[in-house]
N, C-alpha and C. Protein backbone atom coordinates (compact mmCIF):
# COMPACT_ATOMS: atom_id res chain seq x y z
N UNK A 1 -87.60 8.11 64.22
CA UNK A 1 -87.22 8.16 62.82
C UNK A 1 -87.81 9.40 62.13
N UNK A 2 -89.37 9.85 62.54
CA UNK A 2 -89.59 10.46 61.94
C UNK A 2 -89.17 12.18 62.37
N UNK A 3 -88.71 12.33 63.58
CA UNK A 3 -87.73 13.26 64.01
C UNK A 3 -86.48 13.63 63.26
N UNK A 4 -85.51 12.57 62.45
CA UNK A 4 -84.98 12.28 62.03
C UNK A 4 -85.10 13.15 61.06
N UNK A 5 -85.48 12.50 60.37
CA UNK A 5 -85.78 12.91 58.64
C UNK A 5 -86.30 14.29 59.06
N UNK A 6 -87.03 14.30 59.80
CA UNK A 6 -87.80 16.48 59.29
C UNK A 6 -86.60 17.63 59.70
N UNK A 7 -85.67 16.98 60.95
CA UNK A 7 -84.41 17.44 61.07
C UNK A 7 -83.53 17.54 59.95
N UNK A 8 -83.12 16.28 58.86
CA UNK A 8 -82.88 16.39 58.01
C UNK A 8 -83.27 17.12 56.80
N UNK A 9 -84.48 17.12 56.88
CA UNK A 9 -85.42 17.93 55.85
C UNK A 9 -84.83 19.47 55.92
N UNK A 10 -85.12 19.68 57.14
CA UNK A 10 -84.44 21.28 57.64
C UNK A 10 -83.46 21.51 57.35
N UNK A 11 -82.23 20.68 57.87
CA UNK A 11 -80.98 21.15 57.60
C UNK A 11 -80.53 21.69 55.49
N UNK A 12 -81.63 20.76 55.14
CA UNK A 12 -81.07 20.79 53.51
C UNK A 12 -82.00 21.90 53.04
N UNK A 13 -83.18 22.44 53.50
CA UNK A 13 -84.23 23.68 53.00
C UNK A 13 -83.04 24.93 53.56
N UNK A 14 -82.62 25.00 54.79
CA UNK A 14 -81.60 25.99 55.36
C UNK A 14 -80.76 25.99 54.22
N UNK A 15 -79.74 25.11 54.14
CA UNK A 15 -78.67 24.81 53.04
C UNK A 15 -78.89 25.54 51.80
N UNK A 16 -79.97 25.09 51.53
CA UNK A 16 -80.65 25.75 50.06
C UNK A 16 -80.96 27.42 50.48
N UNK A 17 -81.59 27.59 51.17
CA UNK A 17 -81.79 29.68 51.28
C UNK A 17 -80.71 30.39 51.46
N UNK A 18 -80.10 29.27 52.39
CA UNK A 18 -78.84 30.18 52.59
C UNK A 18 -77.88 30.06 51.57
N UNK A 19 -77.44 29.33 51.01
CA UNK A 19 -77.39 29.48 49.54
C UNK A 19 -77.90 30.59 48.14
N UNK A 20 -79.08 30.35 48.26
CA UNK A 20 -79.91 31.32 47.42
C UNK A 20 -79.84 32.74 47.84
N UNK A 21 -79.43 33.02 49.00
CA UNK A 21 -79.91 34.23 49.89
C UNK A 21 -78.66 35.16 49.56
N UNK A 22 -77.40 34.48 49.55
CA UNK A 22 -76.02 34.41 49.53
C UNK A 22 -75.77 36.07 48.16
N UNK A 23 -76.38 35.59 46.91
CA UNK A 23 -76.42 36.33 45.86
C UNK A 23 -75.37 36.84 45.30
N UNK A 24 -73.84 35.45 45.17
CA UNK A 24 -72.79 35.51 44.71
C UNK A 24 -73.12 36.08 43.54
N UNK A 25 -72.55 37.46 42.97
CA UNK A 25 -72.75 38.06 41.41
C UNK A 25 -71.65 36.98 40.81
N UNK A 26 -72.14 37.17 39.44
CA UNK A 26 -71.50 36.42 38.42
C UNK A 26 -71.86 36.97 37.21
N UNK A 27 -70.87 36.61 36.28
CA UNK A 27 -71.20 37.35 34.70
C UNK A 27 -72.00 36.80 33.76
N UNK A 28 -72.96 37.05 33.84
CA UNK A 28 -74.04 36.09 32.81
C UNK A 28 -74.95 37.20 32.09
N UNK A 29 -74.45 36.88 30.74
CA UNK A 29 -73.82 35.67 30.31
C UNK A 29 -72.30 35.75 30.33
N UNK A 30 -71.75 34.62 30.55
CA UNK A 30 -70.19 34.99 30.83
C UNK A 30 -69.67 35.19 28.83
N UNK A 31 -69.18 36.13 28.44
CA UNK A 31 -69.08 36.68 27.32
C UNK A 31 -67.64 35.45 26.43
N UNK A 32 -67.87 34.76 25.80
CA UNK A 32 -66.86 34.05 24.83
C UNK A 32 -65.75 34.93 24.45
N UNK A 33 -64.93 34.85 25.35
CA UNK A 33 -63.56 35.53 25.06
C UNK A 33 -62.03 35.27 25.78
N UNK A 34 -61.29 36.03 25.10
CA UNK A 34 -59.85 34.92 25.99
C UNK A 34 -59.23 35.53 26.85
N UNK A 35 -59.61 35.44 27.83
CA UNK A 35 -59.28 35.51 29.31
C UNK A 35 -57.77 35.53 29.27
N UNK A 36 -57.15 36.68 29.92
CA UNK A 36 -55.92 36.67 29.82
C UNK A 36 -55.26 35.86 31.08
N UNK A 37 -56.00 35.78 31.65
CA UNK A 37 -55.48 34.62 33.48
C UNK A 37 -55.79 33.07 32.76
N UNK A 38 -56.71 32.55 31.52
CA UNK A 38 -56.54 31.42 31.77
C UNK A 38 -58.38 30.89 31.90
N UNK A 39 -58.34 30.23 32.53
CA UNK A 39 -59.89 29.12 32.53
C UNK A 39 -60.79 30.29 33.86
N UNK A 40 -61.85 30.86 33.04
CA UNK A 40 -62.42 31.59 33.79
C UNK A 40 -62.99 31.12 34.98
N UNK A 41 -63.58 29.87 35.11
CA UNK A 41 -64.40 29.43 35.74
C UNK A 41 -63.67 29.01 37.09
N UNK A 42 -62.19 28.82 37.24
CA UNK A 42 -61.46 28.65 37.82
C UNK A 42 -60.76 29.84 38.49
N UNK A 43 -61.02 30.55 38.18
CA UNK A 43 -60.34 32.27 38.20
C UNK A 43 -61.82 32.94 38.98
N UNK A 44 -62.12 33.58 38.05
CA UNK A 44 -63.38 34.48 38.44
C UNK A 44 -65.68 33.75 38.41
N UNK A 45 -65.31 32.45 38.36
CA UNK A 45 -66.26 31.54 38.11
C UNK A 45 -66.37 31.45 39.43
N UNK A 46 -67.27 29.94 39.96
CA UNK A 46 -67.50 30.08 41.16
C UNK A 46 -66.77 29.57 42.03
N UNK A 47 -66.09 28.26 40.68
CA UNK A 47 -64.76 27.52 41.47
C UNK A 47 -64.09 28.51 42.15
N UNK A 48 -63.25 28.98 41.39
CA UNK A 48 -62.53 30.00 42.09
C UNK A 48 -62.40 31.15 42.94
N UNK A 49 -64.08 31.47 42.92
CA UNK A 49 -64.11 32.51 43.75
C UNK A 49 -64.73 31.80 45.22
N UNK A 50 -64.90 30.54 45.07
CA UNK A 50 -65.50 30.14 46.14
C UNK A 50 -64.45 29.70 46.91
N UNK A 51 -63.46 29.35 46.25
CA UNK A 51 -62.15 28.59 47.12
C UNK A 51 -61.50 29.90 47.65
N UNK A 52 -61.61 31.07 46.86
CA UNK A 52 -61.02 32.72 47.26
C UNK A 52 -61.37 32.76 48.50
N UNK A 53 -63.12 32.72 48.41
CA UNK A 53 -63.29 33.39 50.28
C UNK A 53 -63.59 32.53 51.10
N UNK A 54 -63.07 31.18 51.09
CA UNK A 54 -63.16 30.48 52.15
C UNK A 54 -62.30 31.08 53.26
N UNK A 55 -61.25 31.37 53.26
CA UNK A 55 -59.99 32.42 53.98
C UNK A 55 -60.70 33.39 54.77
N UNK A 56 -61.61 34.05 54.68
CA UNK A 56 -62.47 35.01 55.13
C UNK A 56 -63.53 34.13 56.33
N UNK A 57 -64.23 33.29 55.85
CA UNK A 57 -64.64 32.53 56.80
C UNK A 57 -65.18 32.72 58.34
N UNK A 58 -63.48 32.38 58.91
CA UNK A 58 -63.75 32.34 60.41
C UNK A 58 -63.64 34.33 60.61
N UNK A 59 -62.75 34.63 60.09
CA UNK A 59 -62.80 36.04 60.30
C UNK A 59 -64.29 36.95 60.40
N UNK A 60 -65.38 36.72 59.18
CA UNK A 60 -66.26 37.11 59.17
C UNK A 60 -67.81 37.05 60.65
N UNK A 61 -66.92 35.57 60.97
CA UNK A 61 -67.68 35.00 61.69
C UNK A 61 -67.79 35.96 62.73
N UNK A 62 -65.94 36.20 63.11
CA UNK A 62 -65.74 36.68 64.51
C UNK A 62 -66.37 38.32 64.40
N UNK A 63 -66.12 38.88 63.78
CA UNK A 63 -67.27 40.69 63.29
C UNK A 63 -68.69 39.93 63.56
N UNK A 64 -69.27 38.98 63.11
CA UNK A 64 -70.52 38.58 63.35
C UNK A 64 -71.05 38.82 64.83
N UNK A 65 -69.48 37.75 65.53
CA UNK A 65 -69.72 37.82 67.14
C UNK A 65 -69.95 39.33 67.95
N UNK A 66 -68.77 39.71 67.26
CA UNK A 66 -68.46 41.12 67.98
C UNK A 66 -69.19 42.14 68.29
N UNK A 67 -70.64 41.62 66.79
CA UNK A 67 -71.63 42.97 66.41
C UNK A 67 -72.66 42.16 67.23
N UNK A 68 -72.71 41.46 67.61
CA UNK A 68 -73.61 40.63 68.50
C UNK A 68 -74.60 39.86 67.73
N UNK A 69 -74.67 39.30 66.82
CA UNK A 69 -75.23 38.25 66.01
C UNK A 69 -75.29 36.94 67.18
N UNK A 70 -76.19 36.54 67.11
CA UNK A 70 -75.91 35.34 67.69
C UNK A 70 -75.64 33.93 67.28
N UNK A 71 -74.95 33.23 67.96
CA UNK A 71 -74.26 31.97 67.02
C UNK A 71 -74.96 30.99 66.38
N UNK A 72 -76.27 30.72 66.26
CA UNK A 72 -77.28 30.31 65.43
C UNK A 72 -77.60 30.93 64.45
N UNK A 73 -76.99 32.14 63.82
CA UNK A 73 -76.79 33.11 62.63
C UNK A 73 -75.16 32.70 61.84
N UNK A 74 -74.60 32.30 63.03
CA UNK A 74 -73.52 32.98 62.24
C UNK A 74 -73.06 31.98 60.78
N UNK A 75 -73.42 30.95 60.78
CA UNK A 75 -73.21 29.79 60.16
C UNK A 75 -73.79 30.04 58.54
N UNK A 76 -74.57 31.17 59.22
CA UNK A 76 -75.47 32.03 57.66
C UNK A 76 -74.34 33.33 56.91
N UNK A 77 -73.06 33.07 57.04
CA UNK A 77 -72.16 34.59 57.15
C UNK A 77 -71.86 34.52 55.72
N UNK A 78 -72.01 33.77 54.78
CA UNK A 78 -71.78 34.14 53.57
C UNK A 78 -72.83 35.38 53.41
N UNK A 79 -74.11 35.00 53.22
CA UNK A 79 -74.98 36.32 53.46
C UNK A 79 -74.70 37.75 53.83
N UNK A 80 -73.48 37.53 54.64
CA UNK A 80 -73.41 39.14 54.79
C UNK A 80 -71.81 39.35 53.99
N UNK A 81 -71.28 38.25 54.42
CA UNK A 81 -69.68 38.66 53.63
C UNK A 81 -69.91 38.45 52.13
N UNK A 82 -70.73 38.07 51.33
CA UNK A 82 -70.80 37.86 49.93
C UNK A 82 -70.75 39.61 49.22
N UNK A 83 -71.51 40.47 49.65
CA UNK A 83 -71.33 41.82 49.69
C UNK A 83 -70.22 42.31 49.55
N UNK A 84 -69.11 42.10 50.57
CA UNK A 84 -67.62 42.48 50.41
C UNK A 84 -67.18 41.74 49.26
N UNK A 85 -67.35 40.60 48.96
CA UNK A 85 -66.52 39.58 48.31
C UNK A 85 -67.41 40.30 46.44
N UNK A 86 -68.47 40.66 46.32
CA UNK A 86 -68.93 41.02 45.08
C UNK A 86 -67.91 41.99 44.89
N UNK A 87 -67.76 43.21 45.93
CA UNK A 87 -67.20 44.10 45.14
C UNK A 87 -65.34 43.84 44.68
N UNK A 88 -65.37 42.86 45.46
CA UNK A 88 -64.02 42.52 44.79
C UNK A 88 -64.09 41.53 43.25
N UNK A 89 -64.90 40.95 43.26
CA UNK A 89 -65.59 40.40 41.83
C UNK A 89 -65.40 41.19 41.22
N UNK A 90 -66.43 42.50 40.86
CA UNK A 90 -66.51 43.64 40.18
C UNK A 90 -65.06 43.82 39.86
N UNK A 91 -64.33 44.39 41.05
CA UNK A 91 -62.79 45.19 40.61
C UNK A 91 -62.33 44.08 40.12
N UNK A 92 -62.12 42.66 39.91
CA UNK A 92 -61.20 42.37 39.20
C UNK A 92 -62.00 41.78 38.10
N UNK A 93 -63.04 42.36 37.70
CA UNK A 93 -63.13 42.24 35.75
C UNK A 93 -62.83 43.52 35.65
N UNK A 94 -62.80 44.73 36.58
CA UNK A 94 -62.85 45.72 35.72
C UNK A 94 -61.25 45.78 35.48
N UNK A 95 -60.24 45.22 36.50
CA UNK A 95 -58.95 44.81 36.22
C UNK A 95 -58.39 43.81 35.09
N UNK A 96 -59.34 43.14 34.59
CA UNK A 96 -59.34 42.06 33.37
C UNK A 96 -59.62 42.85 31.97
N UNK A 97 -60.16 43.88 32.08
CA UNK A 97 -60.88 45.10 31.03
C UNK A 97 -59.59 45.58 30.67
N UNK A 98 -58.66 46.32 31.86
CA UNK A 98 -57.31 46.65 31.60
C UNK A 98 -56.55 45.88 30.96
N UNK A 99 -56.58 44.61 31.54
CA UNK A 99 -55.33 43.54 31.15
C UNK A 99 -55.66 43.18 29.99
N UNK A 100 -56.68 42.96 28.91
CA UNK A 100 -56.80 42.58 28.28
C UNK A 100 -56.82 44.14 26.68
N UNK A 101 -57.08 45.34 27.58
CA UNK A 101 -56.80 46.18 26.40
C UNK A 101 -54.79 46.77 26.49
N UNK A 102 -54.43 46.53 27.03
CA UNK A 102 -53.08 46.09 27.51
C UNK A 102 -52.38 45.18 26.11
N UNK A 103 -52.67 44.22 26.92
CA UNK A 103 -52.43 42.84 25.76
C UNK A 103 -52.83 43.26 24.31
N UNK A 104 -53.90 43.99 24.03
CA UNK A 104 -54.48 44.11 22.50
C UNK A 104 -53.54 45.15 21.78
N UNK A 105 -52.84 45.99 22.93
CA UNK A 105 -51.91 47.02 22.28
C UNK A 105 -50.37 46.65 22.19
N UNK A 106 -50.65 45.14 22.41
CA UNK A 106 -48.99 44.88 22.61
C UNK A 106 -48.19 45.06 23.60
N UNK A 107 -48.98 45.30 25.11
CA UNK A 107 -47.80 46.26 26.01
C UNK A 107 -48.07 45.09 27.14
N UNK A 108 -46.92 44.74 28.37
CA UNK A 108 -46.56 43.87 28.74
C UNK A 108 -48.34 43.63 29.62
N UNK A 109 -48.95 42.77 30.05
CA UNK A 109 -50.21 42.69 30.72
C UNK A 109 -49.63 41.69 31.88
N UNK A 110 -50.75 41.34 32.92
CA UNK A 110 -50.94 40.56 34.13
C UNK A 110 -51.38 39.57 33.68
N UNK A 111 -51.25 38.16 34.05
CA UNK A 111 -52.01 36.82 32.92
C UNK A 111 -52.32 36.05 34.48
N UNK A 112 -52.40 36.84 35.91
CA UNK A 112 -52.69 36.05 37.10
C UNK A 112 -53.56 36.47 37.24
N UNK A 113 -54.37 35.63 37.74
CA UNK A 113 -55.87 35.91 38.34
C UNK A 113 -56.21 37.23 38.79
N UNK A 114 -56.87 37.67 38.60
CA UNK A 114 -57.51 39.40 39.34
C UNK A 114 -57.89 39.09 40.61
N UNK A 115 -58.64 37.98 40.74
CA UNK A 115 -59.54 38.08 42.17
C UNK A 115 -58.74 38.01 43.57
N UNK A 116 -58.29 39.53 44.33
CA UNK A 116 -58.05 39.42 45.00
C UNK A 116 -57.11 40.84 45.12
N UNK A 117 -56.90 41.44 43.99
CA UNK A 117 -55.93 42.58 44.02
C UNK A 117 -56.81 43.81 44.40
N UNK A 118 -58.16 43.57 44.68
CA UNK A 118 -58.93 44.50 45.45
C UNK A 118 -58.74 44.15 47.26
N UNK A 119 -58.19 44.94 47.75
CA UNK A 119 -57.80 44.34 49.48
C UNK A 119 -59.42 43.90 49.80
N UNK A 120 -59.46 42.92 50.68
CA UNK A 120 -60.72 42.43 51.48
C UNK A 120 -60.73 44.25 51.98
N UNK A 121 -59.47 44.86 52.61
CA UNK A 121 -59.97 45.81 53.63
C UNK A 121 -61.04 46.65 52.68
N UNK A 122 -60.35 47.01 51.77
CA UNK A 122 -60.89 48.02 50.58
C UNK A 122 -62.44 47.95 50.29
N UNK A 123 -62.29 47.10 50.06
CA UNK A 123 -63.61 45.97 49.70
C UNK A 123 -64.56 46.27 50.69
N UNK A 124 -64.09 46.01 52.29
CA UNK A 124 -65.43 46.43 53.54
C UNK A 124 -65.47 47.44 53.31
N UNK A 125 -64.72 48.94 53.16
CA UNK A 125 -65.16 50.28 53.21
C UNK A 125 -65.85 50.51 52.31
N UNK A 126 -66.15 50.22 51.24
CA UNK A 126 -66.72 50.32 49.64
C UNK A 126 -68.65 50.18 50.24
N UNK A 127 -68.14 48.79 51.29
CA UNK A 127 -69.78 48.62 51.77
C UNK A 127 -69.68 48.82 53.09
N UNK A 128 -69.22 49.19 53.59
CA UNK A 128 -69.71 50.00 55.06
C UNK A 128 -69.18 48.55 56.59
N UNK A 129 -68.60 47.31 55.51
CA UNK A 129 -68.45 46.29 56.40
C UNK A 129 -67.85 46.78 57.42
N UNK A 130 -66.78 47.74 57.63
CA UNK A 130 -65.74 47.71 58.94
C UNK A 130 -66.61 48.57 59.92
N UNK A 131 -67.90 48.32 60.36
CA UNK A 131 -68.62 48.96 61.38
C UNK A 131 -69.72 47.87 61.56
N UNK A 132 -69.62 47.30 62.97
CA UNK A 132 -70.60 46.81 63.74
C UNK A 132 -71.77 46.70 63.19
N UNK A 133 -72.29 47.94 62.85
CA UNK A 133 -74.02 47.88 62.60
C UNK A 133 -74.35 47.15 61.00
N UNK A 134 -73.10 46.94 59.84
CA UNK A 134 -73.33 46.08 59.17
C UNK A 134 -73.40 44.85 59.06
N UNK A 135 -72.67 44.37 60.30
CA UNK A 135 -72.35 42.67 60.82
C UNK A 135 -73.95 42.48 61.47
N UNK A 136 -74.43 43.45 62.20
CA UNK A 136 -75.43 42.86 63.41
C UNK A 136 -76.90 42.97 62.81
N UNK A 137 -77.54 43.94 61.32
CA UNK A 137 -78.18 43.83 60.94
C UNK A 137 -78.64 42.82 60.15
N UNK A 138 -79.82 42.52 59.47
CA UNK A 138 -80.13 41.43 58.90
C UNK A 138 -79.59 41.21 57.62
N UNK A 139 -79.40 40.26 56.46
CA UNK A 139 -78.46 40.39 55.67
C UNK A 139 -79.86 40.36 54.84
N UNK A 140 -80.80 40.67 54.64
CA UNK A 140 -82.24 41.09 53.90
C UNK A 140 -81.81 42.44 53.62
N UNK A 141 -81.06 43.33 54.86
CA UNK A 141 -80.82 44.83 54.39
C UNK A 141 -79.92 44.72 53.38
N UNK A 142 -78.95 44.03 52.92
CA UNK A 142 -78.23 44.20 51.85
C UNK A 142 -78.76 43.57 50.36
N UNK A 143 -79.80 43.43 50.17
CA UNK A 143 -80.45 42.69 49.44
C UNK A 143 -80.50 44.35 47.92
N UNK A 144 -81.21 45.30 48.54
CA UNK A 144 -80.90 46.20 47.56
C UNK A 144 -79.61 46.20 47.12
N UNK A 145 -78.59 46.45 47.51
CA UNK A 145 -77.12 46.57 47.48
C UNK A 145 -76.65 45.32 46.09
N UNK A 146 -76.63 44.00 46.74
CA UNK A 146 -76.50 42.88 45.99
C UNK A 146 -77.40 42.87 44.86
N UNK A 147 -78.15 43.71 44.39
CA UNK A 147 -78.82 43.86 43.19
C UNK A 147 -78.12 44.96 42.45
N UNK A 148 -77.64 45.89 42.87
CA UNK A 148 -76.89 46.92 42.47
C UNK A 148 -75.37 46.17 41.91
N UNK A 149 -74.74 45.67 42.90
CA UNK A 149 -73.65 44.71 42.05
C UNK A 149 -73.96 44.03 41.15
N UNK A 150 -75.11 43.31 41.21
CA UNK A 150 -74.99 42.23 40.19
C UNK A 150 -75.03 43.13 38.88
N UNK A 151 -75.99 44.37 38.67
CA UNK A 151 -75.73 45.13 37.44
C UNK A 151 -74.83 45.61 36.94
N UNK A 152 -73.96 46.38 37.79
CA UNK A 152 -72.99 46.34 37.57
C UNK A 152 -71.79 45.58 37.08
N UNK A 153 -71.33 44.36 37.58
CA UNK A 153 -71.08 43.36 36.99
C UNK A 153 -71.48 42.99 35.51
N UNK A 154 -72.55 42.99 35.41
CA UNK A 154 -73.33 42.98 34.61
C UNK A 154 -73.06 43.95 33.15
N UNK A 155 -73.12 45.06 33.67
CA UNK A 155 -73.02 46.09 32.86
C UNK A 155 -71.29 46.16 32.35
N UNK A 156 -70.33 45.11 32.69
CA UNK A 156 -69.09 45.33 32.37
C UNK A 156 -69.28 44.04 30.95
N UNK A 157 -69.84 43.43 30.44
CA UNK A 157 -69.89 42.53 30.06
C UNK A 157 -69.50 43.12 28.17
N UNK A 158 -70.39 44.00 27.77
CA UNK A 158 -69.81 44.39 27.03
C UNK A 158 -68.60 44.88 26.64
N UNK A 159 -68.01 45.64 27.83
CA UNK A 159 -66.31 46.00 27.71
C UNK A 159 -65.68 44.66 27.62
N UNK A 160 -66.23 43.71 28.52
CA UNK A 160 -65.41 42.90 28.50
C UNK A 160 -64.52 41.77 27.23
N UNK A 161 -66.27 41.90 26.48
CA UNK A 161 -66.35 41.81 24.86
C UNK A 161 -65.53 42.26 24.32
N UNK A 162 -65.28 43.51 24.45
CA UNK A 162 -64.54 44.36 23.23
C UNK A 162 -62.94 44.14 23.32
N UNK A 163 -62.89 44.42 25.06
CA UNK A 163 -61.06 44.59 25.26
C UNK A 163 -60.51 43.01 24.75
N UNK A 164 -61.19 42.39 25.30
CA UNK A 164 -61.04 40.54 25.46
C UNK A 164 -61.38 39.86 24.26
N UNK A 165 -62.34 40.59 23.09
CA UNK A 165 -62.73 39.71 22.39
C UNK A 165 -61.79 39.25 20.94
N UNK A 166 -62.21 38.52 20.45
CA UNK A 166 -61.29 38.54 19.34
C UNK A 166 -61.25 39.61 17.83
């Protein structure tokens, strides 16, 4: 029993870092304004961006394999694919910035979700994903990087105000 439980114990401390480790950017504070796609949180929130890269998934896995990660890692692959998946975050507020100064001038806008009109491919070259040595290194090396997005992100918050706000 008591094998049990510390197994269990583990599996949910893992759950949790790898989680935490992950460093999905997000807009915070997410700025009070009207979203031209609709319910943010569902769109560019986590709902939605989490249901986005499930699709990515097994794919990421298999670059994991390829770069030689071994399969007791790979189960950790948000960690390295969250990187690709930020910078597509990024491009579609900065695509929501458009759509919404668009809309403010009267001229026809996009009212569908952004997340996703940045290609995944686009997205790996931006961070170096489509080469081996980013899959097989530790996802601690992208830790500078994922701080750099999140400011960025970050730093759109005011545009986002202005184009979007009322």
């Amino acid at each position: 029993m008591k094998l049990r439980t510390t197994f269990t114990l583990t599996i949910a401390a893992a759950a949790i870092f790898a989680g935490a480790a992950s460093a999905q950017v997000k807009l915070r504070p997410t700025p009070n304004v009207d979203w031209p796609f609709g319910d943010y949180r569902t769109c560019l929130g986590y709902t939605g961006v989490n249901e986005f890269s499930k699709q990515y998934v097994a794919d990421d896995q298999e670059r994991m394999a390829e770069a030689g990660q071994p399969a007791d890692k790979q189960y950790l692959v948000t960690n390295w694919s969250v990187v690709i998946l930020n910078e597509q975050i990024i491009a579609a507020h900065e695509y929501t910035v458009e759509q919404c100064k668009l809309r403010k001038a009267g001229d026809e806008y996009n009212s569908e979700c952004p997340l996703g009109n940045m290609s995944r491919t686009s997205a790996m070259e931006l961070v170096s994903a489509d080469n081996a040595e980013f899959w097989n290194q530790p996802s601690s090396q992208h830790s500078t990087l994922k701080k750099e997005q999140k400011v960025r992100l970050n730093n759109l918050g005011p545009s986002l105000a202005e184009a979007c706000g009322p």
